[in-house]
N, C-alpha and C. Protein backbone atom coordinates (compact mmCIF):
# COMPACT_ATOMS: atom_id res chain seq x y z
N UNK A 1 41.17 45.13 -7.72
CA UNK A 1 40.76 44.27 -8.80
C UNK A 1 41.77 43.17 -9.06
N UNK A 2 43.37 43.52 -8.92
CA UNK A 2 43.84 42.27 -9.34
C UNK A 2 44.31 41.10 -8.30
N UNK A 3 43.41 41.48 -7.29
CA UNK A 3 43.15 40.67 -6.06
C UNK A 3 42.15 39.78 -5.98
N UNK A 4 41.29 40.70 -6.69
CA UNK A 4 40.05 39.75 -6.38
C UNK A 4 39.80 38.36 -7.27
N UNK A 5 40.61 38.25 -9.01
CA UNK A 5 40.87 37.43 -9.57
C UNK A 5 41.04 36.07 -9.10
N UNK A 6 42.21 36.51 -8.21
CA UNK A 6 42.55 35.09 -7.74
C UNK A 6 41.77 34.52 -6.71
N UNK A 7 41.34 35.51 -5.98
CA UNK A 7 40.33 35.21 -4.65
C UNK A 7 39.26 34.35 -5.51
N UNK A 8 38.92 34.80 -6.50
CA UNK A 8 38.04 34.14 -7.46
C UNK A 8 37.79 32.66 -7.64
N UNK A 9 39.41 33.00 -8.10
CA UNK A 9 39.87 31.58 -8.73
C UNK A 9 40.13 30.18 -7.67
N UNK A 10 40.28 31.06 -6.24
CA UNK A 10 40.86 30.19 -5.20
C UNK A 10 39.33 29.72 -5.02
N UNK A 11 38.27 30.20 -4.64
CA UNK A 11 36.90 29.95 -4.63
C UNK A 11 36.59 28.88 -5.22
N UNK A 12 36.22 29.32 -6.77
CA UNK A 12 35.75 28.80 -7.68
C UNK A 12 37.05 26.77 -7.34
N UNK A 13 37.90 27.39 -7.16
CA UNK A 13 38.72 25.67 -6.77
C UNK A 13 38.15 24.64 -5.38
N UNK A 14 38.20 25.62 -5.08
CA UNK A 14 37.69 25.26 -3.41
C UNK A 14 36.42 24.25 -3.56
N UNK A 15 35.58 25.01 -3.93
CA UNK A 15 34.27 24.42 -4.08
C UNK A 15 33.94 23.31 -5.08
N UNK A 16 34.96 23.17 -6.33
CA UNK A 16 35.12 22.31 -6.99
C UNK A 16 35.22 21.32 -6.36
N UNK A 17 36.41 20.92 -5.47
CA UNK A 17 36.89 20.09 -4.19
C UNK A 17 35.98 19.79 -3.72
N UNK A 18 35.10 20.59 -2.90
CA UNK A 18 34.56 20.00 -2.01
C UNK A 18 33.17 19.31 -2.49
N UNK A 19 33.06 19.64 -3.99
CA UNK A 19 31.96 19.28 -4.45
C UNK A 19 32.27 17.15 -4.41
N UNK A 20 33.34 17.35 -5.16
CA UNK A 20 34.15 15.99 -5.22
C UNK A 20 34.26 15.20 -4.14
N UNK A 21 34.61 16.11 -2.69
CA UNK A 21 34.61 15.23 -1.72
C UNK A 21 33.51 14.81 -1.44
N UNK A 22 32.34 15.31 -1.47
CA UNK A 22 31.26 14.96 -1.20
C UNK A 22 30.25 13.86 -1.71
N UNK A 23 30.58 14.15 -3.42
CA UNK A 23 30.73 13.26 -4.39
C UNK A 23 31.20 11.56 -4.17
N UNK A 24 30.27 10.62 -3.14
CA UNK A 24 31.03 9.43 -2.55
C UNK A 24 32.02 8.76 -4.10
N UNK A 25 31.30 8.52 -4.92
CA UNK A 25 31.91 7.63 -6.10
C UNK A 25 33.06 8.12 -6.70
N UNK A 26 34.06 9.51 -6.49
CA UNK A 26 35.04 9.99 -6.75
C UNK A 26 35.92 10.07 -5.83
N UNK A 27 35.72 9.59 -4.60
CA UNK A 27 36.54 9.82 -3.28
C UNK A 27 37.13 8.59 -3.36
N UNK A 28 38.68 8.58 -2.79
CA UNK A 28 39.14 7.28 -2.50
C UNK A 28 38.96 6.85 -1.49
N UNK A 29 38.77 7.77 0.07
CA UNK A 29 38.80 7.32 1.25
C UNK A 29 36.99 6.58 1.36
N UNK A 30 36.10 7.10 1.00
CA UNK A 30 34.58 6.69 0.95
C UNK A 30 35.01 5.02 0.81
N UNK A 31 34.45 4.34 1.48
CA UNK A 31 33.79 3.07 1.53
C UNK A 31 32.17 2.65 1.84
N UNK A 32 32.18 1.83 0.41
CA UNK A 32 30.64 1.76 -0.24
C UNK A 32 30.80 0.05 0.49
N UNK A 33 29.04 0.03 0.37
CA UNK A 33 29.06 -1.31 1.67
C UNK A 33 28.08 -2.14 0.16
N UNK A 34 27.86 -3.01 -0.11
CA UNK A 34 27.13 -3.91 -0.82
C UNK A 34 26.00 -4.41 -0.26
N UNK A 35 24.61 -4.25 -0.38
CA UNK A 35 23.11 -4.50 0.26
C UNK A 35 23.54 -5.84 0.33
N UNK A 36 23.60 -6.74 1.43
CA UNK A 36 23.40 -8.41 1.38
C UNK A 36 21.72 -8.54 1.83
N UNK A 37 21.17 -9.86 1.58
CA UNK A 37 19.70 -9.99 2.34
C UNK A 37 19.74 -11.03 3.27
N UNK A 38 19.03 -11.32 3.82
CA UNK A 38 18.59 -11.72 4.73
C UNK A 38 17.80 -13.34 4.19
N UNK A 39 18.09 -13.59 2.87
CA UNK A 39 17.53 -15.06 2.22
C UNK A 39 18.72 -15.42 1.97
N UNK A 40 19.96 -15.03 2.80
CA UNK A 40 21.18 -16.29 2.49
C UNK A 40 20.85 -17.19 4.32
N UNK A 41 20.21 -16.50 5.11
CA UNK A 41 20.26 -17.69 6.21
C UNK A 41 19.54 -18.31 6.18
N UNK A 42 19.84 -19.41 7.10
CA UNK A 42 18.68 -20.43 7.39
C UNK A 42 18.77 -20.51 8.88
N UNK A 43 18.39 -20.73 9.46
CA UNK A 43 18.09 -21.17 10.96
C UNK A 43 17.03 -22.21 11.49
N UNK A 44 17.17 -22.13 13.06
CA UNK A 44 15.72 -23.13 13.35
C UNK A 44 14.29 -22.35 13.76
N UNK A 45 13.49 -23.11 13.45
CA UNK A 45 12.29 -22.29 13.76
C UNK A 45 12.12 -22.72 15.53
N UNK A 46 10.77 -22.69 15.98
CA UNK A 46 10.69 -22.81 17.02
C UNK A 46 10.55 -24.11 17.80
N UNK A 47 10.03 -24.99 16.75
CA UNK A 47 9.43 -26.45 16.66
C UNK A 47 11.03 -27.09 16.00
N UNK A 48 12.30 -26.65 16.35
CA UNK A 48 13.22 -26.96 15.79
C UNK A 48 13.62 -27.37 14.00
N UNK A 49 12.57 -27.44 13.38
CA UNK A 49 13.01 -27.40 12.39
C UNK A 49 13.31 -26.32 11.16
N UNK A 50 13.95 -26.74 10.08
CA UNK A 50 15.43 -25.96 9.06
C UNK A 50 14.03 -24.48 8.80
N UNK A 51 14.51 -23.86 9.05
CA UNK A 51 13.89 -22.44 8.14
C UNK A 51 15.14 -21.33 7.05
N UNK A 52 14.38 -21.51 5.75
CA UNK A 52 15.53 -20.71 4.65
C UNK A 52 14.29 -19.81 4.86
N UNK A 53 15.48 -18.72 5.25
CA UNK A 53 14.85 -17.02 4.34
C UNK A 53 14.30 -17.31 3.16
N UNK A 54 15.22 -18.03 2.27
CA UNK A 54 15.21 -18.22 0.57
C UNK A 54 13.54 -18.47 0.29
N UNK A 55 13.13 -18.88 1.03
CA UNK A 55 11.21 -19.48 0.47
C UNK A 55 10.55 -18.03 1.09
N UNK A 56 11.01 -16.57 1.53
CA UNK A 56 10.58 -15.64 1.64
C UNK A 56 10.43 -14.64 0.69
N UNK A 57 11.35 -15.10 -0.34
CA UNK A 57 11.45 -14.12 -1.16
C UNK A 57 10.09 -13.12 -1.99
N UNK A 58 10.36 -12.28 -2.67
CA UNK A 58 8.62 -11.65 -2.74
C UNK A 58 8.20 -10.90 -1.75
N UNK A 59 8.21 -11.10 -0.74
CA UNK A 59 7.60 -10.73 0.09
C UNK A 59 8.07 -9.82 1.01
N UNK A 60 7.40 -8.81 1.62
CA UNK A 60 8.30 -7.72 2.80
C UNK A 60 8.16 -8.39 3.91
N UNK A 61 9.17 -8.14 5.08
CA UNK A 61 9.48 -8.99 6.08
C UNK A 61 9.59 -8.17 7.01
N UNK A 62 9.05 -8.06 8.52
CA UNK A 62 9.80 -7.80 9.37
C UNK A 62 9.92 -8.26 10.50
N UNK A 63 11.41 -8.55 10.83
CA UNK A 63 12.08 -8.95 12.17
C UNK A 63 11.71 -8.68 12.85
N UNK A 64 11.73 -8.85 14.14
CA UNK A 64 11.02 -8.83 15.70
C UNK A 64 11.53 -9.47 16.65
N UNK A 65 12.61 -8.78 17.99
CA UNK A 65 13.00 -9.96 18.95
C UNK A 65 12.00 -9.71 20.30
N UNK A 66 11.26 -11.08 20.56
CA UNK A 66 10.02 -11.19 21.59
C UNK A 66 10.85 -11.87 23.16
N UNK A 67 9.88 -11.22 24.09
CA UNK A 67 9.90 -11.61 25.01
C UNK A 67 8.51 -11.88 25.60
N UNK A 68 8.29 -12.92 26.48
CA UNK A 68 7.47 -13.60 27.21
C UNK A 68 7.13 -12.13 28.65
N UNK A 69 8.36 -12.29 29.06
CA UNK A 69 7.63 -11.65 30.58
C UNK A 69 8.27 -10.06 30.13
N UNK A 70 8.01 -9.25 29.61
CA UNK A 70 8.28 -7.78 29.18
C UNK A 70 7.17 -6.58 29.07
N UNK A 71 7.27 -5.60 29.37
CA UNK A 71 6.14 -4.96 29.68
C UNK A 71 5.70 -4.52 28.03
N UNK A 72 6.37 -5.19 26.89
CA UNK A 72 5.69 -4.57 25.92
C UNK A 72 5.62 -5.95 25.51
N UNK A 73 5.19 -7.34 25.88
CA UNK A 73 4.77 -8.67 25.37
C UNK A 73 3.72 -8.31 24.74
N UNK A 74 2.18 -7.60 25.62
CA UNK A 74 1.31 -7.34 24.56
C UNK A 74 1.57 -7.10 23.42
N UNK A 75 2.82 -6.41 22.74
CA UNK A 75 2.78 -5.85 21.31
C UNK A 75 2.29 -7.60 20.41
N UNK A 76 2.95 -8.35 20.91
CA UNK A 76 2.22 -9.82 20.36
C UNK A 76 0.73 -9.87 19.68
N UNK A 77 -0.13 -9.24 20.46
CA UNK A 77 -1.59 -8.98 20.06
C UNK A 77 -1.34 -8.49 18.46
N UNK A 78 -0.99 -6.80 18.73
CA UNK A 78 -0.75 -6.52 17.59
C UNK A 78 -0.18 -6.79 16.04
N UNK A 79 0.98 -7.42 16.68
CA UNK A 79 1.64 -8.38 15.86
C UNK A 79 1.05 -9.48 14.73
N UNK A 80 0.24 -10.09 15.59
CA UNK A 80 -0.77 -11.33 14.67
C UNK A 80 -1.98 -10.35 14.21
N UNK A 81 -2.38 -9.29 14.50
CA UNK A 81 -3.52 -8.64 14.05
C UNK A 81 -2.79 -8.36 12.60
N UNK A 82 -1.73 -7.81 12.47
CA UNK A 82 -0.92 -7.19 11.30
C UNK A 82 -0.46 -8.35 10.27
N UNK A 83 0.03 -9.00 10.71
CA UNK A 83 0.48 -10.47 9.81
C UNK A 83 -1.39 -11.16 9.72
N UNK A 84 -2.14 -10.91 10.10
CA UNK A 84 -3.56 -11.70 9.95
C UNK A 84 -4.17 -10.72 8.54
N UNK A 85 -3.32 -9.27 8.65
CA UNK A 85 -3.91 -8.27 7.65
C UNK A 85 -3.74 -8.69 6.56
N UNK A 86 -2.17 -8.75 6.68
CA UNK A 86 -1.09 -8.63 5.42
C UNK A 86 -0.40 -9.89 5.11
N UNK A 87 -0.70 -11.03 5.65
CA UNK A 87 0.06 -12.26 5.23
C UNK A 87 -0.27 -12.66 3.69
N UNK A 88 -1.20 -12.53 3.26
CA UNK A 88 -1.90 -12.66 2.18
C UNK A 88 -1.45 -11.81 1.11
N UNK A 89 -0.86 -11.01 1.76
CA UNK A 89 -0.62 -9.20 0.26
C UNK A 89 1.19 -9.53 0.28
N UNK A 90 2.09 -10.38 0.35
CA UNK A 90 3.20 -10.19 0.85
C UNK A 90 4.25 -9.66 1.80
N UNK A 91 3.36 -9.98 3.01
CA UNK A 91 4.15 -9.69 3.79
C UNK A 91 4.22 -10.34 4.83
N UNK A 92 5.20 -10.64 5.73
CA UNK A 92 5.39 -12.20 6.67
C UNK A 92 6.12 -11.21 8.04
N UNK A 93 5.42 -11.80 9.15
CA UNK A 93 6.55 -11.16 10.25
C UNK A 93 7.38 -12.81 10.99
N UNK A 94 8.64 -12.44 11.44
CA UNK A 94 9.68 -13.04 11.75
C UNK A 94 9.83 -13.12 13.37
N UNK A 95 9.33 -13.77 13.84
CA UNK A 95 9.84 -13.50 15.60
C UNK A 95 10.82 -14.71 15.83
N UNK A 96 11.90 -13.83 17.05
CA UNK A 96 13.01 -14.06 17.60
C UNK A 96 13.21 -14.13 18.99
N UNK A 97 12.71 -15.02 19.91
CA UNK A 97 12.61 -15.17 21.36
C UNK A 97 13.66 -15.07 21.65
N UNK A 98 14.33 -13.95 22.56
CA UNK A 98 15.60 -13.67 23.09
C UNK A 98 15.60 -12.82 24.69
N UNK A 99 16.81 -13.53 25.28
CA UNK A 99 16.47 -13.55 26.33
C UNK A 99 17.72 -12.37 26.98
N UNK A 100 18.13 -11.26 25.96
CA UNK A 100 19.20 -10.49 26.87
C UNK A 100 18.69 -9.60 27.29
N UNK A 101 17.29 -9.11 28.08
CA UNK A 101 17.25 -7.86 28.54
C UNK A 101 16.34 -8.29 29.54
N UNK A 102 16.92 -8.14 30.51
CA UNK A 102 16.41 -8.55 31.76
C UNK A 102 15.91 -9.86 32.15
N UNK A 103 16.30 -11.05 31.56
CA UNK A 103 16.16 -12.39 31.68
C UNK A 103 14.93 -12.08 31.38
N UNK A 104 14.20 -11.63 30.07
CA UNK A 104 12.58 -11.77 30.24
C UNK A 104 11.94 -12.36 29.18
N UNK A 105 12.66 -13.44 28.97
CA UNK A 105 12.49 -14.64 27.83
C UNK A 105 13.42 -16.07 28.53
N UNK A 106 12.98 -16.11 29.60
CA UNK A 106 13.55 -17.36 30.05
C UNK A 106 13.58 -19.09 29.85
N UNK A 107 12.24 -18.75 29.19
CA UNK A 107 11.47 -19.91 28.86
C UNK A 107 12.81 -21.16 27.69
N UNK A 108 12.12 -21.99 27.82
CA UNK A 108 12.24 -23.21 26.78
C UNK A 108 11.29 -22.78 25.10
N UNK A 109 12.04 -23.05 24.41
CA UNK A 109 11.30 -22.75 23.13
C UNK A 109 9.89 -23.42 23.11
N UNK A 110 10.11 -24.70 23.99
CA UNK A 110 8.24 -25.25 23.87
C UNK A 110 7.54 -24.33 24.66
N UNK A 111 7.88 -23.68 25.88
CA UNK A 111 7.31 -23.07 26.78
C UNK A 111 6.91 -21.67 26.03
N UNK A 112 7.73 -21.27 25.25
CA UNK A 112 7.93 -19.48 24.46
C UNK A 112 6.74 -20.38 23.55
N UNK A 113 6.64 -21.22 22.97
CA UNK A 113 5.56 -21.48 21.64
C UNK A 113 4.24 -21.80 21.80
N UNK A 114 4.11 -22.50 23.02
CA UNK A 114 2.82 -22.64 24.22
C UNK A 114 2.26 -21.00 24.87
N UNK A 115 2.65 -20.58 25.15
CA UNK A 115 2.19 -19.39 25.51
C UNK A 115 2.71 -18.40 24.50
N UNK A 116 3.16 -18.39 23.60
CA UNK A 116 2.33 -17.62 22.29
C UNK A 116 0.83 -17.95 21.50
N UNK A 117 1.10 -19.45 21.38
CA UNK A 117 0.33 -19.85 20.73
C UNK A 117 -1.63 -19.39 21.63
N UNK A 118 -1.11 -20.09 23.02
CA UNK A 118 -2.52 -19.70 24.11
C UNK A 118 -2.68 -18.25 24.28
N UNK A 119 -1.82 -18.05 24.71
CA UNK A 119 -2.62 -16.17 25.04
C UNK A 119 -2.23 -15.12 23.79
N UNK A 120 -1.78 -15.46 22.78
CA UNK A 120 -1.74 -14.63 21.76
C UNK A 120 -2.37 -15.12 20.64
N UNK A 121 -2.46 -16.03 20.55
CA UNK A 121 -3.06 -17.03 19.00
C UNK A 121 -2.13 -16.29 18.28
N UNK A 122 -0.37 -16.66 18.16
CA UNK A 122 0.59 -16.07 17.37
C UNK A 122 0.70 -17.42 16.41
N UNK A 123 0.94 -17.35 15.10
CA UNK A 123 0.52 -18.18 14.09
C UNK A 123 1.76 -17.87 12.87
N UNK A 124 2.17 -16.57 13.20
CA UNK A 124 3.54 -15.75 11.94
C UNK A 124 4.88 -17.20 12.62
N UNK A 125 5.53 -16.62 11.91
CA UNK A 125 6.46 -17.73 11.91
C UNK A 125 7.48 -17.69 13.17
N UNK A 126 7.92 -18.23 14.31
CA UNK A 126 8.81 -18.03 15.62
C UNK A 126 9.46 -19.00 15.19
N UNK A 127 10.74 -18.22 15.72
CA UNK A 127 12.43 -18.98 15.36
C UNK A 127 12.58 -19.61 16.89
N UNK A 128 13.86 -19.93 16.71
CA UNK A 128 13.87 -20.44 17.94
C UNK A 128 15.07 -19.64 18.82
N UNK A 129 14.67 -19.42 20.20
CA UNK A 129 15.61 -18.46 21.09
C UNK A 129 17.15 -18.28 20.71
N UNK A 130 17.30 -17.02 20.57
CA UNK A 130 18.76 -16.40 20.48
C UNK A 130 19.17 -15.53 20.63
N UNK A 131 20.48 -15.39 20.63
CA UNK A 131 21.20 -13.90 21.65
C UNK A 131 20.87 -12.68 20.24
N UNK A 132 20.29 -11.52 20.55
CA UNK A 132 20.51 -10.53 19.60
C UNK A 132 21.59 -9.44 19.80
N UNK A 133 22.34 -9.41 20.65
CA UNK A 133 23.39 -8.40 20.90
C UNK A 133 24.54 -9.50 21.84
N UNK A 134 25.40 -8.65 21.71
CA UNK A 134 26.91 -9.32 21.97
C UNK A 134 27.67 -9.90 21.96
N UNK A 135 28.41 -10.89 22.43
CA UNK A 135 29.31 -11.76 21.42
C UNK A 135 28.40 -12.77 21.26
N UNK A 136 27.28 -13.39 21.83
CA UNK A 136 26.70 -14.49 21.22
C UNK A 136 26.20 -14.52 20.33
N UNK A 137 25.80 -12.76 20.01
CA UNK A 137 24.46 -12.75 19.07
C UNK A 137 24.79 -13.79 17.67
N UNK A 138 23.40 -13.73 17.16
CA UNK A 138 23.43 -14.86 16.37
C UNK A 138 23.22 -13.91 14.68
N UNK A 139 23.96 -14.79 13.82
CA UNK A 139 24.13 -14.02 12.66
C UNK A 139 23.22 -13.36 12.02
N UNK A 140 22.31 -13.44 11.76
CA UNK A 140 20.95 -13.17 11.22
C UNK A 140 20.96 -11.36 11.75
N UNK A 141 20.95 -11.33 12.93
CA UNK A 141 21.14 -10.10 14.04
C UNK A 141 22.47 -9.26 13.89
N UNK A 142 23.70 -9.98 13.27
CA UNK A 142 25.04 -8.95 12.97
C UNK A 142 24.61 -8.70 11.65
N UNK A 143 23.93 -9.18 10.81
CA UNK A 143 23.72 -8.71 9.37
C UNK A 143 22.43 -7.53 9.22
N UNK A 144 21.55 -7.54 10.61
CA UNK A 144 20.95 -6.63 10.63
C UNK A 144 21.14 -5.24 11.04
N UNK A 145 22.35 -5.18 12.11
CA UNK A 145 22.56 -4.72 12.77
C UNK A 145 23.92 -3.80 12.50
N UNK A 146 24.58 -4.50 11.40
CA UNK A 146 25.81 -3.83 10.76
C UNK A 146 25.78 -3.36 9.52
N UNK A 147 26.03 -2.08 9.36
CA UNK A 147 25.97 -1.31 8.08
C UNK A 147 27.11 -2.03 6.66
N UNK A 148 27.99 -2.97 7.36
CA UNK A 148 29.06 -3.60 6.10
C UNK A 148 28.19 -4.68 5.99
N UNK A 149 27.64 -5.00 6.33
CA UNK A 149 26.96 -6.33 5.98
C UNK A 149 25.33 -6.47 5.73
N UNK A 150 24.59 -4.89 5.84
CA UNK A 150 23.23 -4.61 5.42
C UNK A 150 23.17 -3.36 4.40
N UNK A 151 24.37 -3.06 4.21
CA UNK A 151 25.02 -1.94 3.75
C UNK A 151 23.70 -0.56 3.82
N UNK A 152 23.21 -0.39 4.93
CA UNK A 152 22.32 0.83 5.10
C UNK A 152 22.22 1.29 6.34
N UNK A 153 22.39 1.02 7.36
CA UNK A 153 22.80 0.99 8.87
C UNK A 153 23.28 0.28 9.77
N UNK A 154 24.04 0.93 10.96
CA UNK A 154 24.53 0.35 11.78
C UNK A 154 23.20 0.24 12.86
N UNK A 155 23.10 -0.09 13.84
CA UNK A 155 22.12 -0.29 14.79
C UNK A 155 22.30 -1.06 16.08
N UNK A 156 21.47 -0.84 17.29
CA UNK A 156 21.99 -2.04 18.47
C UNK A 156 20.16 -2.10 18.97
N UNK A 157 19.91 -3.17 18.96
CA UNK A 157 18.89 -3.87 19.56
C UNK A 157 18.89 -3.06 21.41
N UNK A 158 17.85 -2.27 20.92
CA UNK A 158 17.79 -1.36 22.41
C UNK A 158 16.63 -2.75 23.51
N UNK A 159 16.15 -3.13 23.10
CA UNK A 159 15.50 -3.72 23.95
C UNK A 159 14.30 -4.54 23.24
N UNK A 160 13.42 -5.60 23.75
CA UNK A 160 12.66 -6.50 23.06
C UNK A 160 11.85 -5.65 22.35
N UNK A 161 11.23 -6.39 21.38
CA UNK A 161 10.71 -6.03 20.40
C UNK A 161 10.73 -4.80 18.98
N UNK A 162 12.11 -4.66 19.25
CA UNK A 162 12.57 -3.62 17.96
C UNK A 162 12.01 -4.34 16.81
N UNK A 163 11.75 -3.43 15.60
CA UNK A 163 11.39 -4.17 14.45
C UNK A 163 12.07 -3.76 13.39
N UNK A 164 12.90 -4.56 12.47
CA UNK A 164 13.27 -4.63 11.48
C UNK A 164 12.96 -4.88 10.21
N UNK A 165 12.48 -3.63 9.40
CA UNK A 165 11.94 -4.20 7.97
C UNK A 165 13.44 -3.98 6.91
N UNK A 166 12.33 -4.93 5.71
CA UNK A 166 13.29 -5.64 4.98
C UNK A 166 12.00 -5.85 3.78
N UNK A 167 12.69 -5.36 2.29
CA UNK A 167 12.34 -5.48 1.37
C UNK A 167 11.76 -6.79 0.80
N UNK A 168 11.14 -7.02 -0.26
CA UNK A 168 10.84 -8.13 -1.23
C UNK A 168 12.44 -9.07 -1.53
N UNK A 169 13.40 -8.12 -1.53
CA UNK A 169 14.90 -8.95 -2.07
C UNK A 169 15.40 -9.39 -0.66
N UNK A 170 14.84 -8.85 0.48
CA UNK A 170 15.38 -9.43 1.93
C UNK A 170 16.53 -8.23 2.58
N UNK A 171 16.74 -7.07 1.73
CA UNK A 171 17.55 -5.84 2.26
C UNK A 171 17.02 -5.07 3.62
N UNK A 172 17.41 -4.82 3.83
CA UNK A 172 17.13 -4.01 5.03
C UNK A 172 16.34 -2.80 4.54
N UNK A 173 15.48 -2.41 5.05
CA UNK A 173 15.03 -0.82 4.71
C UNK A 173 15.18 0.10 5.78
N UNK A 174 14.77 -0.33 6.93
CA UNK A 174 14.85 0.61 8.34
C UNK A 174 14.72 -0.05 9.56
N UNK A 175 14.80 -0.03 10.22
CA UNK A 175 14.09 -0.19 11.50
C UNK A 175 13.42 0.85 12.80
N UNK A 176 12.41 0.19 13.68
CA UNK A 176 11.89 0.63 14.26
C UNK A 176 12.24 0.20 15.97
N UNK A 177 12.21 1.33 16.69
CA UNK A 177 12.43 0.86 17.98
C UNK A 177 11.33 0.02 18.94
N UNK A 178 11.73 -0.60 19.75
CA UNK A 178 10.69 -1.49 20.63
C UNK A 178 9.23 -0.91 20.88
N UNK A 179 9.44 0.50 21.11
CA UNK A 179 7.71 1.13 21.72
C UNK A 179 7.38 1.81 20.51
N UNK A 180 7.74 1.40 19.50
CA UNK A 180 7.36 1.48 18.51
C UNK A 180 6.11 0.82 17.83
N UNK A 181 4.53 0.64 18.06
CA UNK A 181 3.78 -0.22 18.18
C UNK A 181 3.54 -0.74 16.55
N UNK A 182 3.52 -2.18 16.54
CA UNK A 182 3.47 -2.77 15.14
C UNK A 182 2.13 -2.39 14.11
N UNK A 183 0.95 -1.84 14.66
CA UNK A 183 0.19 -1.05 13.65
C UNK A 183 0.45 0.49 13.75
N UNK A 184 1.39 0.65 14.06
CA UNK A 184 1.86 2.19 13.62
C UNK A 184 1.08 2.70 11.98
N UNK A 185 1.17 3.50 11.92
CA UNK A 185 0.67 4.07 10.63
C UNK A 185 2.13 4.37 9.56
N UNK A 186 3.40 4.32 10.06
CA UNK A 186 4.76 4.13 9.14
C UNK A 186 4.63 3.04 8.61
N UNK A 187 4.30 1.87 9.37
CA UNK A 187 4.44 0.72 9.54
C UNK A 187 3.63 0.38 8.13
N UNK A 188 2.55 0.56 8.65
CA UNK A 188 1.22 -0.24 7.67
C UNK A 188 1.53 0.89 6.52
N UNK A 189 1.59 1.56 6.44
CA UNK A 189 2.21 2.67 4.97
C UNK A 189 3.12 2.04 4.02
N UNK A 190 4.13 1.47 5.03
CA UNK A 190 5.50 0.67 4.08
C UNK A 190 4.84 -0.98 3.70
N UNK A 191 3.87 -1.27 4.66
CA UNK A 191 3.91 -2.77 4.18
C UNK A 191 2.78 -2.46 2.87
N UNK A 192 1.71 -1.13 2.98
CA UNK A 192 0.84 -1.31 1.33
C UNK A 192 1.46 -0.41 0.20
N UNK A 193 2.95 -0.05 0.75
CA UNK A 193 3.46 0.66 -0.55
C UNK A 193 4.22 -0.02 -1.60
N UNK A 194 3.99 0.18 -2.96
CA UNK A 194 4.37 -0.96 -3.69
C UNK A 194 6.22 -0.50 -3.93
């Protein structure tokens, strides 16, 4: 018995601790990341001119990096079927012609906007070609892609057409991988959930 007191007491401490460590907002070593959005950039669209996130606001968004010659280009179909659903209810998709996975976006931005426009009747909004991974990548893509600067995950662009959603404020919520098809039923769940 006058063993077990302290065994008690050592317990009952222990777990206090670890309750605390666990506890992020009482830890000193924990580093908390701040949500940034995605309506502080601007970039070019495809037709070269200024595009602000900022005139997105309201609305759920999701990112998309496209390729022309890729065995999942069809997802394009889908793509405008979904933005043809939901453009109207707040929600906008974002495409990003990029050419790091297997040279299969080689094209000229007129050439990437011509053959969207003809064999997809794509109409959502196309940026204009850029690196999504490595040192070129382009900022828009390190703020998606880095947990200090989306403060909700880290991530790497596995291959064309990953999709990135993003709240009404422009935060990140999740993303989805490339064969991940854009009328998924996650998908269309998050874009009619209020």
């Amino acid at each position: 018995m006058k063993y077990l007191i302290p065994i008690l007491s050592l317990l009952l401490f222990s777990c206090g601790n670890s309750k605390t460590v666990l506890d992020n907002s009482k830890t000193e070593n924990t580093i908390t990341y701040e949500k940034q959005s995605i309506h502080q950039f601007q970039v070019k669209d495809i037709s070269g001119e200024d595009f602000d996130f900022k005139t997105l606001e309201g609305k759920k968004i999701m990112v998309v990096n496209t390729a022309s010659k890729c065995g999942l280009t069809p997802q394009y179909e889908d793509l405008q079927v979904l933005y043809e659903k939901y453009k109207d209810k707040g929600f906008v998709i974002v495409g990003f012609p990029a050419n790091n996975f297997m040279g299969q976006e080689p094209g000229t931005d007129e050439k990437i906007q011509t053959f969207c426009t003809s064999k997809y009747g794509v109409t959502f909004p196309m940026m204009s070609k850029i690196s999504v991974k490595g040192k070129e990548m382009h900022p828009v893509y390190q703020f998606l892609t880095s947990l200090e600067k989306n403060g909700v995950s880290d991530s790497k662009v596995s291959w064309n057409f990953q999709k990135y959603l993003l709240n009404e404020k422009g935060e990140l919520v999740t993303y989805k991988g490339p064969k991940t098809k854009p009328l998924n039923e996650e998908i269309i769940a998050w874009i009619e959930s209020k």
